[in-house]
C-alpha atoms as a PDB file:
ATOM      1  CA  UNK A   1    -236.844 -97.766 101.200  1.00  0.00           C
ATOM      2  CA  UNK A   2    -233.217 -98.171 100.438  1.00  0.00           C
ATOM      3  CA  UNK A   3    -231.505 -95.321  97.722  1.00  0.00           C
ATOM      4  CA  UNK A   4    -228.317 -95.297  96.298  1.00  0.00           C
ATOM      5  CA  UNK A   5    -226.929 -92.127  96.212  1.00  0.00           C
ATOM      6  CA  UNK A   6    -224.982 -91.373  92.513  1.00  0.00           C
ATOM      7  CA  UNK A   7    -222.310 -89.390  92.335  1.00  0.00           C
ATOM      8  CA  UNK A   8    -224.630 -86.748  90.219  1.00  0.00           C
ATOM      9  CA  UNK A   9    -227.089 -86.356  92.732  1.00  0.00           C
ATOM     10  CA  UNK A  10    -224.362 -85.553  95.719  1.00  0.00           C
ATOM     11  CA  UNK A  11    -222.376 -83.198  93.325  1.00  0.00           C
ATOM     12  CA  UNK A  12    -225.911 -81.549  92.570  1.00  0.00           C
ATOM     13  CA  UNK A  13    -226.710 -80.902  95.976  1.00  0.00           C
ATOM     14  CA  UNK A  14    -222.838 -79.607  97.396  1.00  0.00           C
ATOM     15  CA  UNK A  15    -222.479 -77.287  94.496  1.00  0.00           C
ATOM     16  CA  UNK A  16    -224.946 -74.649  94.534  1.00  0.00           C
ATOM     17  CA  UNK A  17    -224.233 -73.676  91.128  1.00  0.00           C
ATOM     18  CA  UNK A  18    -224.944 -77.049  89.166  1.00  0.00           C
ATOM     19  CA  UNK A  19    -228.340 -76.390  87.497  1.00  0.00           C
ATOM     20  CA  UNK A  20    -229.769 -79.501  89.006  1.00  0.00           C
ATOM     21  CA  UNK A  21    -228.943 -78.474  92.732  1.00  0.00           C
ATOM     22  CA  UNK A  22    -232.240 -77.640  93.920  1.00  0.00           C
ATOM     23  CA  UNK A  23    -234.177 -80.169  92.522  1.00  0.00           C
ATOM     24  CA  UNK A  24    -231.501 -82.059  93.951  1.00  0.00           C
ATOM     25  CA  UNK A  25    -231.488 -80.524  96.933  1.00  0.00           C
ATOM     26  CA  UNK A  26    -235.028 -80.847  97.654  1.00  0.00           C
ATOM     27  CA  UNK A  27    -235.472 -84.738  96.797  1.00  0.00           C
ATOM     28  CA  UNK A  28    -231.903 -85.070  99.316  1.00  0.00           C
ATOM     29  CA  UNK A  29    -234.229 -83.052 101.739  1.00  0.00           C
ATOM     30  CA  UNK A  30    -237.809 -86.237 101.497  1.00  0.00           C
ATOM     31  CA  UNK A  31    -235.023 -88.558 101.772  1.00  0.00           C
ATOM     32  CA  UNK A  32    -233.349 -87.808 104.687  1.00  0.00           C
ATOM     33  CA  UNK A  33    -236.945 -86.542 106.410  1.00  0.00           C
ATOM     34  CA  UNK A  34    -238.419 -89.805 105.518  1.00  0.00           C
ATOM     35  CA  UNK A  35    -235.095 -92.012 106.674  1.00  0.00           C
ATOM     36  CA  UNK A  36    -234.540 -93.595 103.421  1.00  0.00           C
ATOM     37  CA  UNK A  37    -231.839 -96.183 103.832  1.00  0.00           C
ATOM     38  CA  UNK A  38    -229.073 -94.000 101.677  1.00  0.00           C
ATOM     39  CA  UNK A  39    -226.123 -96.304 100.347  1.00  0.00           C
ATOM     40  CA  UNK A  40    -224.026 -95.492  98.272  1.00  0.00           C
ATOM     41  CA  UNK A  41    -220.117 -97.661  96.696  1.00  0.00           C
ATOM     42  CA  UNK A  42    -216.362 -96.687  97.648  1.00  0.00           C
ATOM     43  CA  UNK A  43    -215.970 -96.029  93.834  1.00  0.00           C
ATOM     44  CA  UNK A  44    -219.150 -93.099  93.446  1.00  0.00           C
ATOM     45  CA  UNK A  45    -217.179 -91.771  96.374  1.00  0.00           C
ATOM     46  CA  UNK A  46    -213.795 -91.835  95.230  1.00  0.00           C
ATOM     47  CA  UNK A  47    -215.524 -90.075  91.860  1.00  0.00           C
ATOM     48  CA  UNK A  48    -217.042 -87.073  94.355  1.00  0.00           C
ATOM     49  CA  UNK A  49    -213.513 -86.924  95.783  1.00  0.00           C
ATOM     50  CA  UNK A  50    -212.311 -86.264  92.585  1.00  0.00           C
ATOM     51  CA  UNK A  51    -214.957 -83.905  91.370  1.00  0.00           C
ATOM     52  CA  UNK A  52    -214.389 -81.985  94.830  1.00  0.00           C
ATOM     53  CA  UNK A  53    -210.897 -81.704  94.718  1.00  0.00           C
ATOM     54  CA  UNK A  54    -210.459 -78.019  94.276  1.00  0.00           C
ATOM     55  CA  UNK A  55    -213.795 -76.727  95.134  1.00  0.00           C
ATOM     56  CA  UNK A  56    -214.890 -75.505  98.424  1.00  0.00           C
ATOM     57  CA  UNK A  57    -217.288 -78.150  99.209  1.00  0.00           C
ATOM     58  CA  UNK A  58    -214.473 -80.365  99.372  1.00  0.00           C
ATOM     59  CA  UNK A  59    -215.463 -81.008 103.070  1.00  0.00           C
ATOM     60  CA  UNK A  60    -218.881 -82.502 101.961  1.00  0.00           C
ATOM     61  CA  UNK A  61    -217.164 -85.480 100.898  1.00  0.00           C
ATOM     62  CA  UNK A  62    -215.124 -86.396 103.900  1.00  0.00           C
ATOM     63  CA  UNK A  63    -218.315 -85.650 105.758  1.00  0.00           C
ATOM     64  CA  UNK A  64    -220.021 -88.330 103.669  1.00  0.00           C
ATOM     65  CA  UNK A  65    -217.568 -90.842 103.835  1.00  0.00           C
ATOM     66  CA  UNK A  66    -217.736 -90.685 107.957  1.00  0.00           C
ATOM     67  CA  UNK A  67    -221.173 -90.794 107.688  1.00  0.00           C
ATOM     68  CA  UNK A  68    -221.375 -93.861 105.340  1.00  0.00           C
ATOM     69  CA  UNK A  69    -218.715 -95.955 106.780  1.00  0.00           C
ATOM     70  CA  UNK A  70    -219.688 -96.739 110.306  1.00  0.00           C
ATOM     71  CA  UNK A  71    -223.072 -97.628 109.419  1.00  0.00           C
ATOM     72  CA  UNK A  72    -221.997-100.063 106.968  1.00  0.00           C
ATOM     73  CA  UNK A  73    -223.479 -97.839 104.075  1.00  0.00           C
ATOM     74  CA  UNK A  74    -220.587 -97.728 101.857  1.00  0.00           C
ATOM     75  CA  UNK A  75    -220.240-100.387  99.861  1.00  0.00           C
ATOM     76  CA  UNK A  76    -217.394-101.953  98.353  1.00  0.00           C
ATOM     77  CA  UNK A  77    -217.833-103.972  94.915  1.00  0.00           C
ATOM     78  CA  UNK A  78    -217.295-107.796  95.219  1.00  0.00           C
ATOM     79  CA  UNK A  79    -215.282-109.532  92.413  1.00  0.00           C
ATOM     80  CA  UNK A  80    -218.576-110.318  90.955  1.00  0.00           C
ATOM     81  CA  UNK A  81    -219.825-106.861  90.539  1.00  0.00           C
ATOM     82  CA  UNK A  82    -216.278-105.769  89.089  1.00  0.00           C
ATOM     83  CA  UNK A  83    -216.681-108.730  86.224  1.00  0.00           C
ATOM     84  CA  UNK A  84    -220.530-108.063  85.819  1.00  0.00           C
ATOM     85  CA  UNK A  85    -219.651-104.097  85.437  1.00  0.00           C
ATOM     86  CA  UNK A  86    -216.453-105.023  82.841  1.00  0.00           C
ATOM     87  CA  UNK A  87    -218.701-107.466  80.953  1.00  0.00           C
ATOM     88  CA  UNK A  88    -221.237-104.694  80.520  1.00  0.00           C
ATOM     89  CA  UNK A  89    -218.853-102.147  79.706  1.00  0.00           C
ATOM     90  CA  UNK A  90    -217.220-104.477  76.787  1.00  0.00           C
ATOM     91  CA  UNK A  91    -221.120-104.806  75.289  1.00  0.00           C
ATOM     92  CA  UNK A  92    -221.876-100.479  75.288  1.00  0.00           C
ATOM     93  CA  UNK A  93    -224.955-101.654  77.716  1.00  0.00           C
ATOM     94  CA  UNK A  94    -227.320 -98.813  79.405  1.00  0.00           C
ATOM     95  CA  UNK A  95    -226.746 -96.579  76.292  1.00  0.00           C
ATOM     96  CA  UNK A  96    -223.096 -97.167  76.988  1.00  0.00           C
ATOM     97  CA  UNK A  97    -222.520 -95.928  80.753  1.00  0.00           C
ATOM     98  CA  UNK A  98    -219.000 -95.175  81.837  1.00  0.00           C
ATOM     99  CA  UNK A  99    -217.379 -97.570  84.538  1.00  0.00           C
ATOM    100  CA  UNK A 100    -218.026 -96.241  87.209  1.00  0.00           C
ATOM    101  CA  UNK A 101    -222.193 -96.174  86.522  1.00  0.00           C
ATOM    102  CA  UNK A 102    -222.043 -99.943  85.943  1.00  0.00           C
ATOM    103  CA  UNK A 103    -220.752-101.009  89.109  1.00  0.00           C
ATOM    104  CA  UNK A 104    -223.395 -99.243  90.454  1.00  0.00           C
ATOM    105  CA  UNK A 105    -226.093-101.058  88.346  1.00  0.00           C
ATOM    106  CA  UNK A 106    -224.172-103.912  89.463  1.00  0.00           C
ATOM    107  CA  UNK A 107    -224.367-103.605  93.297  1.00  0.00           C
ATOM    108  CA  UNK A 108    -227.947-102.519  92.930  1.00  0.00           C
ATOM    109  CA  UNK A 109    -228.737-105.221  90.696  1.00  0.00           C
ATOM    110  CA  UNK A 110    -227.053-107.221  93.889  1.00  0.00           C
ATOM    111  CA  UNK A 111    -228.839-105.360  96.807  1.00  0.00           C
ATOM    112  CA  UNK A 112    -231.827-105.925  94.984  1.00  0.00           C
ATOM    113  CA  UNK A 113    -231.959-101.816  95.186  1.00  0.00           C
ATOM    114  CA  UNK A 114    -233.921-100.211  92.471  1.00  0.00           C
ATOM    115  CA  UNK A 115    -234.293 -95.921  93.044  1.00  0.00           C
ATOM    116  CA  UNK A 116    -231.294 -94.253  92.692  1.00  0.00           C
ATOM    117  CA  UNK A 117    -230.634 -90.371  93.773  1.00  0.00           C
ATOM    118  CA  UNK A 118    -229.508 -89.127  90.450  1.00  0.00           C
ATOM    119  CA  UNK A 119    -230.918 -87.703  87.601  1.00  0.00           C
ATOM    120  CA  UNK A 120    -228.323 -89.392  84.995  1.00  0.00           C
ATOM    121  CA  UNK A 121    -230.132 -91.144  82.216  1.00  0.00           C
ATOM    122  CA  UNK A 122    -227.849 -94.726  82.173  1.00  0.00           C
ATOM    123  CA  UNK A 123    -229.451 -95.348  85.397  1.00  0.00           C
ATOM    124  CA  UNK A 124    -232.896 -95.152  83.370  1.00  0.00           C
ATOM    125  CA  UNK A 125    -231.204 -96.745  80.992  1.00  0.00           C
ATOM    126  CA  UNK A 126    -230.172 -99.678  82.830  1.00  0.00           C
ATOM    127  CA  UNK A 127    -233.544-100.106  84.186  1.00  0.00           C
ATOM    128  CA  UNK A 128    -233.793 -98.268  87.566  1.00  0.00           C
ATOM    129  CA  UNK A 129    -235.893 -95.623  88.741  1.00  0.00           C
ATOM    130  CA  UNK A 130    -234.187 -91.424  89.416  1.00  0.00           C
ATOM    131  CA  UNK A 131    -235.345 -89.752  91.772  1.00  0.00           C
ATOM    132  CA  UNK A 132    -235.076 -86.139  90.611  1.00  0.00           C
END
C-alpha cells in the first residue's frame, strides 16, 4: 500500500500540541508497522520546513527529507502536475484547496495513489481517502 504523507498529518505527529497529534500519531505508528510505501512531494516538504521553522521539532524535517530522498520517496512535480495543479486552482476545485494541496492531488492522481496521511478535508474533497 503506497501513502502520501500531507503536510497536516507530519505537522500532527512532530507537534505534540496540535489537537490531531495522537490520532495522528497512532495511524503514523500502523503505517510504519505495516511498511506502507510512505511518499510524499518536495513542495509538502518545503511547507513542513516552513511550518517548523522556529519550533523545536525543526529537526523532524531534515530527518524526513534524508529519509525520503535516497529511497526515491520524495517526489518532485513534473511540468504536467504543475499545469494540472494551476488549472485546478484557476476553477476553486476540491472545495477550493490551496496550491500546494493540488499538486498533491496531482501526483497522486499520477502515481495512481489514492490514501493520503492527513486528515484535511480537500483531500476528501478531491476524491481520496484520509487516513486519520
Amino acid at each position: 500500500m503506497t501513502v502520501f504523507l500531507d503536510t497536516v498529518g507530519l505537522l500532527a505527529v512532530w507537534d505534540e500540541s496540535d489537537q490531531w497529534h495522537r490520532a495522528a500519531q497512532a495511524c503514523f505508528s500502523e503505517l510504519v508497522g505495516c511498511r506502507a510505501d510512505l511518499v510524499t512531494s518536495s513542495f509538502v516538504l518545503l511547507e513542513c520546513g516552513n511550518a517548523a521553522a522556529r519550533r523545536p521539532y525543526r529537526s523532524a524535517v531534515v530527518r524526513l527529507l534524508k529519509q525520503m530522498d535516497p529511497g526515491h520517496r520524495l517526489i518532485v512535480p513534473t511540468v504536467e502536475d504543475w499545469q494540472a495543479a494551476w488549472l485546478a486552482y484557476e476553477r476553486g476545485e476540491a472545495d477550493s484547496a490551496g496550491i500546494v494541496d493540488l499538486v498533491s492531488f496531482a501526483i497522486m492522481r499520477r502515481l495512481e495513489i489514492s490514501k493520503a496521511f492527513t486528515n484535511d478535508g480537500h483531500f476528501r474533497a478531491a476524491g481520496f481517502e484520509t487516513l486519520f
